[in-house]
N, C-alpha and C. Protein backbone atom coordinates (compact mmCIF):
# COMPACT_ATOMS: atom_id res chain seq x y z
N UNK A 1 -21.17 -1.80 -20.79
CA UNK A 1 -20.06 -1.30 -21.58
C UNK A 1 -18.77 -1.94 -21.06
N UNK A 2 -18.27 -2.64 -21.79
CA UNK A 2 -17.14 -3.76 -21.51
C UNK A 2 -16.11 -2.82 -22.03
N UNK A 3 -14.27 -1.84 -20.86
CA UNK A 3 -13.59 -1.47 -21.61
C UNK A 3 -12.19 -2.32 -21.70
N UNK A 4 -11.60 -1.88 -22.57
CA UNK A 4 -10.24 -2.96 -22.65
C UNK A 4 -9.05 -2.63 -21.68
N UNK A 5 -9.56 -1.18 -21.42
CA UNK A 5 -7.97 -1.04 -19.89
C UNK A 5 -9.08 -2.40 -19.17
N UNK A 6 -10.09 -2.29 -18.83
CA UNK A 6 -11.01 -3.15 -17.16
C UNK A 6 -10.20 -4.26 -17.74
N UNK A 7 -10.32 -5.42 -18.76
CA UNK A 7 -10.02 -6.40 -19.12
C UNK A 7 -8.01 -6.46 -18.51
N UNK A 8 -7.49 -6.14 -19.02
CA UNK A 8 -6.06 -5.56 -18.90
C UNK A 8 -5.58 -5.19 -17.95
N UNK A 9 -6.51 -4.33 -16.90
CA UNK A 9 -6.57 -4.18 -15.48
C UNK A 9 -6.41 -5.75 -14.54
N UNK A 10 -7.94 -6.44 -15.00
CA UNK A 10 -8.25 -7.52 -14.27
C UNK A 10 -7.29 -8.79 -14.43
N UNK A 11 -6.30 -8.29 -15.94
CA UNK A 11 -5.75 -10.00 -15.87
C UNK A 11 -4.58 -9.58 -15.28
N UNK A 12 -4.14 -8.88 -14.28
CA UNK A 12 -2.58 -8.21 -14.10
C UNK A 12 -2.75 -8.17 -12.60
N UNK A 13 -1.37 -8.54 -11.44
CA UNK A 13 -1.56 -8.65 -10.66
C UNK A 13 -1.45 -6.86 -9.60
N UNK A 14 -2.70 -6.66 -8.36
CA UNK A 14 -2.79 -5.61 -8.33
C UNK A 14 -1.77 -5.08 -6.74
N UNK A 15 -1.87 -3.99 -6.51
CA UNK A 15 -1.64 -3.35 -4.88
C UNK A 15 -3.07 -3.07 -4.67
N UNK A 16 -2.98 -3.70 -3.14
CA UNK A 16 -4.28 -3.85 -2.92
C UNK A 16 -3.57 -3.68 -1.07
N UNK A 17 -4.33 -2.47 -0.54
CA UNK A 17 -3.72 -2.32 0.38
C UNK A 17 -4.41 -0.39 0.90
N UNK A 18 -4.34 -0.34 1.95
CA UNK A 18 -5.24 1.31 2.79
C UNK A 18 -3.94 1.96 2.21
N UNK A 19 -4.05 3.15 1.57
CA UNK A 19 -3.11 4.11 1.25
C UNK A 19 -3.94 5.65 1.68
N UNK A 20 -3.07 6.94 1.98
CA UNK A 20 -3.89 8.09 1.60
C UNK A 20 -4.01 7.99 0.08
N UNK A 21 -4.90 8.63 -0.03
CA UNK A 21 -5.19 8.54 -1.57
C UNK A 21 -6.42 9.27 -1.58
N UNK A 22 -6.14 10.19 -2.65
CA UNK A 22 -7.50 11.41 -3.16
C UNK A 22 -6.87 11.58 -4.78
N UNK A 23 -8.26 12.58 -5.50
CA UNK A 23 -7.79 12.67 -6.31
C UNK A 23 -8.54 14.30 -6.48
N UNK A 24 -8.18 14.50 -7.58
CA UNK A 24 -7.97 16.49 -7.80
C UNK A 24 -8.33 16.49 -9.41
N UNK A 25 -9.74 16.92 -9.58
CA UNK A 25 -10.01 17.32 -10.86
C UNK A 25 -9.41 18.17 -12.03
N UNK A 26 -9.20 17.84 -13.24
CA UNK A 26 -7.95 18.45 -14.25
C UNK A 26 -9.24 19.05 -14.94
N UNK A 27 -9.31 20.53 -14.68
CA UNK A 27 -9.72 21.54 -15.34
C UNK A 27 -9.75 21.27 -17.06
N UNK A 28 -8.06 21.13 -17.23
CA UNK A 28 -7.63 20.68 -18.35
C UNK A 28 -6.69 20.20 -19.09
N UNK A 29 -6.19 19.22 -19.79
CA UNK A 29 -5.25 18.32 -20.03
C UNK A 29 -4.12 18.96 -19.88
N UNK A 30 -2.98 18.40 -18.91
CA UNK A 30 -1.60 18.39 -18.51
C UNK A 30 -0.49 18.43 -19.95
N UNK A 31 0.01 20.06 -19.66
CA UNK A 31 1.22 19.92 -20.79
C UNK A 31 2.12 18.93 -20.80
N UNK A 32 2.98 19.15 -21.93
CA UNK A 32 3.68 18.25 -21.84
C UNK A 32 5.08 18.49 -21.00
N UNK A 33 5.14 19.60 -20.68
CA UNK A 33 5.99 20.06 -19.66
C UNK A 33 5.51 19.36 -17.97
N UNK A 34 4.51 19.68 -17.95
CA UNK A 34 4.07 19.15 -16.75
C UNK A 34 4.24 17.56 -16.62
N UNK A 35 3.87 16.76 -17.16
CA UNK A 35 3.56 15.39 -17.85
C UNK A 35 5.66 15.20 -17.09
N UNK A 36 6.03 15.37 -18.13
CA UNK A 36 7.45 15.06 -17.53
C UNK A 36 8.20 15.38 -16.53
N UNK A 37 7.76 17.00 -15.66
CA UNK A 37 7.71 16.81 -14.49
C UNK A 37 7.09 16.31 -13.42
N UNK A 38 6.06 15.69 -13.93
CA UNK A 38 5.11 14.74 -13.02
C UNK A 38 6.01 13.29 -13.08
N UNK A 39 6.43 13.15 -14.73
CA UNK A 39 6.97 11.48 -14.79
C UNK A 39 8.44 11.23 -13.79
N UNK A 40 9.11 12.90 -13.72
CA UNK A 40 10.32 12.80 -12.88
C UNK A 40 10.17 12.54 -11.29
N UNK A 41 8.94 13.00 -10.92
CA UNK A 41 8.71 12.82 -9.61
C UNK A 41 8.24 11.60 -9.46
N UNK A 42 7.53 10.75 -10.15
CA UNK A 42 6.74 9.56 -9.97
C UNK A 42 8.23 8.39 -10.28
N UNK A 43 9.29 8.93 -10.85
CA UNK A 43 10.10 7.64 -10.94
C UNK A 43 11.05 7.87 -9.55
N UNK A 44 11.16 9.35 -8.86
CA UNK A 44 11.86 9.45 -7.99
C UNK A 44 11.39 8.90 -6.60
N UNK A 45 9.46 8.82 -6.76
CA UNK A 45 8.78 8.17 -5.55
C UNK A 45 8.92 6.90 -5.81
N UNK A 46 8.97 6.20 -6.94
CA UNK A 46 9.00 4.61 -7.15
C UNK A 46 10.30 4.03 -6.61
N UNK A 47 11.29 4.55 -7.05
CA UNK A 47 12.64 4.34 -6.47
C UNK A 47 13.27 4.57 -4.90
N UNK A 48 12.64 5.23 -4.31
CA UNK A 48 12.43 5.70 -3.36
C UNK A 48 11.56 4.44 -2.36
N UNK A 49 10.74 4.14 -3.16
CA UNK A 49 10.09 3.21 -2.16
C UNK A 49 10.91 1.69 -2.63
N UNK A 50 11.31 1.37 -3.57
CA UNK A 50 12.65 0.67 -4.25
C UNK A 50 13.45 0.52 -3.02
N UNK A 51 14.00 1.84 -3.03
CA UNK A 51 15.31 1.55 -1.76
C UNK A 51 14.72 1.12 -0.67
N UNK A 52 13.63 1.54 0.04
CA UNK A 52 13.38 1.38 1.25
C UNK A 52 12.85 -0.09 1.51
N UNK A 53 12.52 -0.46 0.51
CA UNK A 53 12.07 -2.13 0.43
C UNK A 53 12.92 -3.20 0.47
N UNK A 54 13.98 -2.30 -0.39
CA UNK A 54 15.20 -3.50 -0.80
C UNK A 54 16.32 -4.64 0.51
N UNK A 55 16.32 -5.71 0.53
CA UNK A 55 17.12 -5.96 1.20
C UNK A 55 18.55 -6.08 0.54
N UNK A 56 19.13 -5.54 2.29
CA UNK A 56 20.54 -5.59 1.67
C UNK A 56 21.45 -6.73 1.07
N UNK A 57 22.12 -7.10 0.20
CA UNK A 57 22.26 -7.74 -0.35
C UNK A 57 23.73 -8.27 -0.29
N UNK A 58 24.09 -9.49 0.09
CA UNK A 58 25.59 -9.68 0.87
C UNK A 58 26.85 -9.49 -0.45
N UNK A 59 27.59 -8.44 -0.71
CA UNK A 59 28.29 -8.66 -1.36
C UNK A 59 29.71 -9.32 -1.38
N UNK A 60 30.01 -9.64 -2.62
CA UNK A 60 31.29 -10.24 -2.40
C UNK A 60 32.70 -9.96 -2.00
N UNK A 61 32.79 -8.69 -2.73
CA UNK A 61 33.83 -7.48 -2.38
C UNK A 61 33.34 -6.66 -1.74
N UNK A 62 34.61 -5.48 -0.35
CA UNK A 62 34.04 -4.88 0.32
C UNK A 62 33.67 -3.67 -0.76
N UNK A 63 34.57 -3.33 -1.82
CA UNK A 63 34.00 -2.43 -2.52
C UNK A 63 32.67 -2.27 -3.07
N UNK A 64 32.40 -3.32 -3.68
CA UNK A 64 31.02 -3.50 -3.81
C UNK A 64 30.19 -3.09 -3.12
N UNK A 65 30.46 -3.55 -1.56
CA UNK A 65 29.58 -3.25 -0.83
C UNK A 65 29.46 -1.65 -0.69
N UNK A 66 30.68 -1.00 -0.54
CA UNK A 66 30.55 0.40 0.14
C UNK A 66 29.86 0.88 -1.47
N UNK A 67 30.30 0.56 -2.76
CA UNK A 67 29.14 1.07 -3.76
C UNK A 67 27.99 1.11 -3.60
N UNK A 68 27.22 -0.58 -3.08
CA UNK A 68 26.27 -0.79 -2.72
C UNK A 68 25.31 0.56 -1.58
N UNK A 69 25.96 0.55 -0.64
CA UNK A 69 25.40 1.16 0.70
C UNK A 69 25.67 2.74 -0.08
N UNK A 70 26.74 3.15 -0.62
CA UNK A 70 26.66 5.07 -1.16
C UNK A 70 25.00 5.07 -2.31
N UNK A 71 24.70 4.17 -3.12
CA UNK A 71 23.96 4.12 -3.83
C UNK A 71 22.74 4.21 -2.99
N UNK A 72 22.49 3.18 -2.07
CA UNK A 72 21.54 3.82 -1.03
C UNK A 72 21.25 4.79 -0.41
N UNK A 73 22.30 5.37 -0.18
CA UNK A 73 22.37 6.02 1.13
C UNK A 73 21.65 7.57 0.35
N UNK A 74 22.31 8.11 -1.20
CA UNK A 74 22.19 9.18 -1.77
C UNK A 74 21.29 8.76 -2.55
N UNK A 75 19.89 7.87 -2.64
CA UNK A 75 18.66 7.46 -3.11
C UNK A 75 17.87 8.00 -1.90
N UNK A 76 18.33 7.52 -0.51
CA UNK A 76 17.82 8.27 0.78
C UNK A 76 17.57 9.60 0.85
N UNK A 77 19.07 9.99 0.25
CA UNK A 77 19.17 12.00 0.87
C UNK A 77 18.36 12.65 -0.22
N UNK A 78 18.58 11.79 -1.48
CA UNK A 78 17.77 12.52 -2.68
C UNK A 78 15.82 12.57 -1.88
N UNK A 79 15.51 11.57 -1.19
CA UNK A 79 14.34 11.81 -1.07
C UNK A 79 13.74 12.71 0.10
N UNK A 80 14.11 12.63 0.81
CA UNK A 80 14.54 13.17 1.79
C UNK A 80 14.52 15.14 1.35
N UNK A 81 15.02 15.89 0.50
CA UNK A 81 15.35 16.62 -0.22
C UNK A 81 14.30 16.73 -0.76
N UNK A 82 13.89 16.27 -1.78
CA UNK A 82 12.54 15.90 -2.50
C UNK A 82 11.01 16.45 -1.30
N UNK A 83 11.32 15.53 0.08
CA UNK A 83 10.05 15.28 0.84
C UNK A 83 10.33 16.78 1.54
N UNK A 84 11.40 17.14 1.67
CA UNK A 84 11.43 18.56 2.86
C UNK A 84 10.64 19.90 1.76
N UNK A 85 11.29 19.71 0.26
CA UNK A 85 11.20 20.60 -0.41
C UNK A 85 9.34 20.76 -0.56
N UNK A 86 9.18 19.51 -0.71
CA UNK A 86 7.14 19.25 -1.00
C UNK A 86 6.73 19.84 0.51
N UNK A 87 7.35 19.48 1.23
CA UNK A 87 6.82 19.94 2.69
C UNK A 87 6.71 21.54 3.01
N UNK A 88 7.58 22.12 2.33
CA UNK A 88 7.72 23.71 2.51
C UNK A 88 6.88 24.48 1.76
N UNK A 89 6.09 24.03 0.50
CA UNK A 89 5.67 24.61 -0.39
C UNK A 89 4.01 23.87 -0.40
N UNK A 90 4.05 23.12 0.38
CA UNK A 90 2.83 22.64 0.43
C UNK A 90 1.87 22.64 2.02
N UNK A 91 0.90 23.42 2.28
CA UNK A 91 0.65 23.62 3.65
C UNK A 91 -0.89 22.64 3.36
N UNK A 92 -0.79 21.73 2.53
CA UNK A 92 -2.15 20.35 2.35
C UNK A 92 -1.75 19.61 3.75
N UNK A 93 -2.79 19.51 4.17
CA UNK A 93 -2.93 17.93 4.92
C UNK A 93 -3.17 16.78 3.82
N UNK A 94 -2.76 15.35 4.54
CA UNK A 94 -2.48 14.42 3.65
C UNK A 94 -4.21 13.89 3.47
N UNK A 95 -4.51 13.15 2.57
CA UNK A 95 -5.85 12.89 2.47
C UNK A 95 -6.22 11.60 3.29
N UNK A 96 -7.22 11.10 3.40
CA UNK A 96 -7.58 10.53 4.15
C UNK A 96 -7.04 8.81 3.87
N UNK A 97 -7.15 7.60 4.89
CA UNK A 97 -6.22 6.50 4.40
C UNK A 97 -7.64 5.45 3.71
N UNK A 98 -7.46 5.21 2.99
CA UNK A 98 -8.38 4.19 2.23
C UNK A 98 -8.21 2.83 1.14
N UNK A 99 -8.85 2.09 1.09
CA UNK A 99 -8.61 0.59 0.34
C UNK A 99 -8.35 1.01 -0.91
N UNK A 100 -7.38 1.03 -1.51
CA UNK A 100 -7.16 1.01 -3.17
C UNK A 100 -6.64 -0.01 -3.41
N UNK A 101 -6.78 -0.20 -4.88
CA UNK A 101 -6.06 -1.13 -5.92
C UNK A 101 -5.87 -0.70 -7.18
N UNK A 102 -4.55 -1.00 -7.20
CA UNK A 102 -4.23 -0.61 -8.30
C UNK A 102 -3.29 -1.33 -9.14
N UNK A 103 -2.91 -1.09 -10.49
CA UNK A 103 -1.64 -1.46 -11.37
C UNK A 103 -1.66 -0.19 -12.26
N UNK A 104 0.05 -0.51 -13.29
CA UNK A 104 0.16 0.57 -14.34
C UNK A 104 -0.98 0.54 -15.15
N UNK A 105 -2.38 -0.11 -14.86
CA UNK A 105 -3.18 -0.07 -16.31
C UNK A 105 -4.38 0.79 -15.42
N UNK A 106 -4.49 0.84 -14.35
CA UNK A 106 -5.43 1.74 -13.67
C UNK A 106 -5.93 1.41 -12.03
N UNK A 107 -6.93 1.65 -11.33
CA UNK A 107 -7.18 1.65 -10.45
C UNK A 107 -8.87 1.93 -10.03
N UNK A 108 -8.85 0.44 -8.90
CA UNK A 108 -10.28 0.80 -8.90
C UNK A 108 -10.37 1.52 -7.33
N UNK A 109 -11.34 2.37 -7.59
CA UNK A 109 -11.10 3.59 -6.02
C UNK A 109 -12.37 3.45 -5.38
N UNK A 110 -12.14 3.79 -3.91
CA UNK A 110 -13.53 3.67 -3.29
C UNK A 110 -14.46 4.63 -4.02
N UNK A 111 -15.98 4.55 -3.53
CA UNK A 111 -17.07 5.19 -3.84
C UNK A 111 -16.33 6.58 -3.64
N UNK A 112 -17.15 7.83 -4.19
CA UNK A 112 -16.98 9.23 -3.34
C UNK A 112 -15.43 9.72 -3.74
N UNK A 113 -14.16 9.21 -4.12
CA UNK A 113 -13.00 9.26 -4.21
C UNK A 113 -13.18 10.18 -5.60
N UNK A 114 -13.66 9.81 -6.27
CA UNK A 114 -13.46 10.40 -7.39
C UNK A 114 -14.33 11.87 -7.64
N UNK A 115 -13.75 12.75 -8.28
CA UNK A 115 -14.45 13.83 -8.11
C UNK A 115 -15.82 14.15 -9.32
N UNK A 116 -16.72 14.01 -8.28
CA UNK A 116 -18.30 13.80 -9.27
C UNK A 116 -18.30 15.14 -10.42
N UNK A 117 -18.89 14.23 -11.19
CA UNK A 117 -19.25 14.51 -12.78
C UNK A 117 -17.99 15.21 -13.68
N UNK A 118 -16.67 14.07 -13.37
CA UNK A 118 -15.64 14.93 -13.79
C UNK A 118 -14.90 13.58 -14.89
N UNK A 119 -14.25 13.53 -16.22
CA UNK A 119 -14.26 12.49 -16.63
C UNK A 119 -12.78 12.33 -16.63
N UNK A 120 -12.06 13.27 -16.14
CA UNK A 120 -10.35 13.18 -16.21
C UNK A 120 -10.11 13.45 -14.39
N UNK A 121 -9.07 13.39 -14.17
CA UNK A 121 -8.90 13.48 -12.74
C UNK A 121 -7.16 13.37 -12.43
N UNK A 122 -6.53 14.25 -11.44
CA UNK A 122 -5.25 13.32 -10.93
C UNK A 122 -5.06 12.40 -10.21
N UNK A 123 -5.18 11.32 -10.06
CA UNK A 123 -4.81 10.17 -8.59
C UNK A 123 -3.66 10.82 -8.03
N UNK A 124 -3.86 10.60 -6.19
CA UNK A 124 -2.43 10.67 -5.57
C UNK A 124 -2.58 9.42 -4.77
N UNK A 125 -1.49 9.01 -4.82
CA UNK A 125 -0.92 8.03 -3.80
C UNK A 125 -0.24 8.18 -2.74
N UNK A 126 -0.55 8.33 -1.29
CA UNK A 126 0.95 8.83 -0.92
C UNK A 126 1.28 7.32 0.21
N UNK A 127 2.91 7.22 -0.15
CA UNK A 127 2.70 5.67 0.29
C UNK A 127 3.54 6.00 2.08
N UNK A 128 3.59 4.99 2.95
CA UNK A 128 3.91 5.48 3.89
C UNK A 128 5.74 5.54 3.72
N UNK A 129 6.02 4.73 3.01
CA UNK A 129 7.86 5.47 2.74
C UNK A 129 8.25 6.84 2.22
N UNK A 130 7.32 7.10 2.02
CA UNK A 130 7.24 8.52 1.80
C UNK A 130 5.87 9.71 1.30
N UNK A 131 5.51 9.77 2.68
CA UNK A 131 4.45 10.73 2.65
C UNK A 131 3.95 11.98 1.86
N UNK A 132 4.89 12.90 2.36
CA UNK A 132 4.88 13.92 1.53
C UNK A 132 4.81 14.29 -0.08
N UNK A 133 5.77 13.01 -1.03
CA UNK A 133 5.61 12.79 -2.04
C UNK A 133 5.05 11.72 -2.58
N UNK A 134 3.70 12.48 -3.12
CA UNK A 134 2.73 11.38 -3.85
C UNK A 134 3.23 10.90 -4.98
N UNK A 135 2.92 9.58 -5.31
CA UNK A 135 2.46 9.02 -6.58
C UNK A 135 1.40 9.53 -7.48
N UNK A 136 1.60 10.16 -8.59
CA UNK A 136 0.46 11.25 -8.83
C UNK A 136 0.21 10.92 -10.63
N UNK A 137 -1.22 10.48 -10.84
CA UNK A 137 -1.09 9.52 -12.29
C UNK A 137 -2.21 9.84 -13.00
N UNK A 138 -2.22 10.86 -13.88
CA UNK A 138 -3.69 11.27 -14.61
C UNK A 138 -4.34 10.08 -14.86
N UNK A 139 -5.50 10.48 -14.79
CA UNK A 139 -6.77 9.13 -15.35
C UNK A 139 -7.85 9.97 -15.76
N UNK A 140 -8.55 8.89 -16.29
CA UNK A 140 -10.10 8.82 -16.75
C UNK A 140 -11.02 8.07 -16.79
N UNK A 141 -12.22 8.76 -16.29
CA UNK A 141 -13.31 7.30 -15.62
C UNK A 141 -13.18 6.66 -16.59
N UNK A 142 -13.40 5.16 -16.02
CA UNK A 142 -13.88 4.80 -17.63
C UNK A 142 -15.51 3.65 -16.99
N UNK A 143 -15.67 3.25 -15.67
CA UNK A 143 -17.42 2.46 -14.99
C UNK A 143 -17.11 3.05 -13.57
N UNK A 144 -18.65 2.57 -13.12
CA UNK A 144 -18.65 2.44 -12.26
C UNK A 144 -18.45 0.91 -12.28
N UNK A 145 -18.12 0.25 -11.07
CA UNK A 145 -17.99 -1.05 -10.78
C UNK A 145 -19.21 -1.77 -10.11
N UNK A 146 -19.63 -0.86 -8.50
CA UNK A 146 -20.41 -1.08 -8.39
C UNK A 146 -20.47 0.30 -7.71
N UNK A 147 -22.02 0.21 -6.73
CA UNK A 147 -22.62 1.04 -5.59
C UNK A 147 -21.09 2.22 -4.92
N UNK A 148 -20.44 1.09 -4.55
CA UNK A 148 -18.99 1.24 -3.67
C UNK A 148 -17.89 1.97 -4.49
N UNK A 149 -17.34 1.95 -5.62
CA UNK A 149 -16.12 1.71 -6.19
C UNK A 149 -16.36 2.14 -8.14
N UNK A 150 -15.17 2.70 -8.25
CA UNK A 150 -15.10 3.45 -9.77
C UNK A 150 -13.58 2.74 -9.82
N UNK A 151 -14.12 2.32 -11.38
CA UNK A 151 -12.61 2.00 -11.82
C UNK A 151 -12.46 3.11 -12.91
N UNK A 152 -10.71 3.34 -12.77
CA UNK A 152 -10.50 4.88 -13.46
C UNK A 152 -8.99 4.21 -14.50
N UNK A 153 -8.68 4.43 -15.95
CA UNK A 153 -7.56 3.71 -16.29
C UNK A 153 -6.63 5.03 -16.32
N UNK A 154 -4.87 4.84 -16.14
CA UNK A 154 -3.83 5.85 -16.07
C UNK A 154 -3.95 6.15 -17.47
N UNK A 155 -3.79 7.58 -17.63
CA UNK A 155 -3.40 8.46 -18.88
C UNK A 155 -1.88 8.63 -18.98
N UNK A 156 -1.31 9.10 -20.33
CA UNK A 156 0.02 9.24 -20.64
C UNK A 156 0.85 8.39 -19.48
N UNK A 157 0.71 7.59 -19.20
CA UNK A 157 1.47 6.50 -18.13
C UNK A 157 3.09 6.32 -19.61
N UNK A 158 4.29 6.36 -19.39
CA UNK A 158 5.35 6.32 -20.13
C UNK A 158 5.89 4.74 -19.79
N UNK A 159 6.64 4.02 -20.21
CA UNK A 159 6.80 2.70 -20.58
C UNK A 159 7.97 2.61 -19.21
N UNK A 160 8.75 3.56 -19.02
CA UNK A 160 9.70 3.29 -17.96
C UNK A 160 8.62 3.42 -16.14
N UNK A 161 7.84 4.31 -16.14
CA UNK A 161 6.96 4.61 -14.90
C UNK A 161 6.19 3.57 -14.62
N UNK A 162 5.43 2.62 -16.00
CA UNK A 162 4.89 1.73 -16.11
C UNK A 162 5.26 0.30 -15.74
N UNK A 163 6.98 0.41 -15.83
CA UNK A 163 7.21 -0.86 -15.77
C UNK A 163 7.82 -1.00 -13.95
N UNK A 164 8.22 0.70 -12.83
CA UNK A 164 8.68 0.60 -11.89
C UNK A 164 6.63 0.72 -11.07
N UNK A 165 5.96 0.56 -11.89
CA UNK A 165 4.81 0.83 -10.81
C UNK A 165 4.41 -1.27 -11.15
N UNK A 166 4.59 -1.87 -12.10
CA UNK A 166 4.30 -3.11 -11.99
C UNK A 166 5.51 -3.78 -11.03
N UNK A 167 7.08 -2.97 -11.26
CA UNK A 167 7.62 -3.98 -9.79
C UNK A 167 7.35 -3.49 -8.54
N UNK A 168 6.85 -1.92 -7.94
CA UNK A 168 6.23 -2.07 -6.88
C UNK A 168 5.07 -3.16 -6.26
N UNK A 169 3.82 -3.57 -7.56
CA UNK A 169 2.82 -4.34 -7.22
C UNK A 169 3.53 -5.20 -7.16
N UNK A 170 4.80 -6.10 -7.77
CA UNK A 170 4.86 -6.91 -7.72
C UNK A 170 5.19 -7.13 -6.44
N UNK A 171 6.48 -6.66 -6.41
CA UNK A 171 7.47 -6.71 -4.45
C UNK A 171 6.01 -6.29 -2.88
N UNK A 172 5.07 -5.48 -3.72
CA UNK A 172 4.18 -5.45 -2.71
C UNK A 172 3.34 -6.63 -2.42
N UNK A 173 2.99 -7.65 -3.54
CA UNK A 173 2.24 -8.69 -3.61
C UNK A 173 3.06 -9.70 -2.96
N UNK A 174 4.29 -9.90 -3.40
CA UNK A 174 5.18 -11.19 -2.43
C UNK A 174 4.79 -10.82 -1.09
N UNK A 175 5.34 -10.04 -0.81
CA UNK A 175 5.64 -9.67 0.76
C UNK A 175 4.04 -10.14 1.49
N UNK A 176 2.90 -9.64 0.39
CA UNK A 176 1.78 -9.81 1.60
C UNK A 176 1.41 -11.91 1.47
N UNK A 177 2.19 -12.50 0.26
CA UNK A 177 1.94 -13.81 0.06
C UNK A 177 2.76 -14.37 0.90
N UNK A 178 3.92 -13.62 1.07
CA UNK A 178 4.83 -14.09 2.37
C UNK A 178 4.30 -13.89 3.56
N UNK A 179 4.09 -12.98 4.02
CA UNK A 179 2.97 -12.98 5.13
C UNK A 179 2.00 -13.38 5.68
N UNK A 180 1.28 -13.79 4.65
CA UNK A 180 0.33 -15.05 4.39
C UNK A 180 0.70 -16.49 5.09
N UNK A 181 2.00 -16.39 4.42
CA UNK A 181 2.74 -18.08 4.47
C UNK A 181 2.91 -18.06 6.11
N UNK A 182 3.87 -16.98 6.46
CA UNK A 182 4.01 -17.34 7.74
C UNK A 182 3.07 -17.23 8.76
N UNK A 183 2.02 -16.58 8.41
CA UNK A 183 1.10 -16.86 9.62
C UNK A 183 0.39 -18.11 9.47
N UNK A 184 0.54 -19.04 8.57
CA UNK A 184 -0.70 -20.01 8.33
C UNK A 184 0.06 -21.20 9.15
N UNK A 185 1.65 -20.86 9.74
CA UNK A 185 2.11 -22.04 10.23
C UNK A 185 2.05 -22.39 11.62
């Protein structure tokens, strides 16, 4: 059974990298209330890992700059805020660290990750810039891949979440091609 997320998945470049990462069976499909408080948290973790990636960038004017650095700085406290608040209300340990890959079109997960005989599921991500708040992205099986590994494609994924989870893969993919480069010299 050939599906068209796998195809769409495979031609797109992925994050491929040990994350915690589990996922949590959906009883039953996510309102639409929920859905948009899930999409508010998932653009506040994307951005979040945004800032923490970003290099600083030499500006021309000092104003600029001090714009520059307040824009950071209250992207910081916002998460920060965000991570204390998840921390107080949540007494979970984080899940265990494991090989994923992923893009906005889905993710293929180790064996066992996925919760058996279940055909919807939540993914969490939790990345190390910020622990406490996962990346959290309904799916649905759609193969197994092999023995090892289930590929699962994102549900209600929105066009703005979609397009800050392809520049995470992307900025995550340089960095490890840069890394690459410099050790080969």
């Amino acid at each position: 059974m050939q599906d068209s997320s796998w195809q769409a998945f495979s031609e797109r470049v992925t994050y491929e990298d040990g994350l915690h990462a589990g996922c949590a069976a959906l009883a039953q499909p996510l309102g639409d209330l929920q859905l948009s408080a899930m999409r508010e948290r998932n653009l506040s973790v994307l951005g979040t890992l945004a800032v923490f990636s970003e290099r600083r960038m030499d500006a021309q004017d000092e104003e600029n700059l001090v714009a520059q650095e307040l824009q950071r700085l209250d992207g910081k406290l916002n998460v920060l805020m965000a991570m204390l608040d998840q921390l107080l209300r949540r007494d979970t340990e984080l899940p265990p660290r494991l090989p994923v890959q992923f893009n906005a079109v889905g993710a293929v997960l180790p064996g066992g990750m996925w919760p058996a005989g279940q055909l919807h599921a939540l993914v969490r991500f939790h990345f190390d810039g910020c622990l406490a708040l996962p990346l959290e992205l309904p799916a649905r099986l759609v193969q197994e891949r092999d023995q090892d590994h289930t590929f699962v494609a994102f549900e209600s994924l929105d066009d703005v979440t979609g397009d800050a989870i392809e520049r995470l893969v992307f900025r995550h993919h340089r960095r490890k091609v840069a890394g690459r480069k410099l050790t080969s010299f």
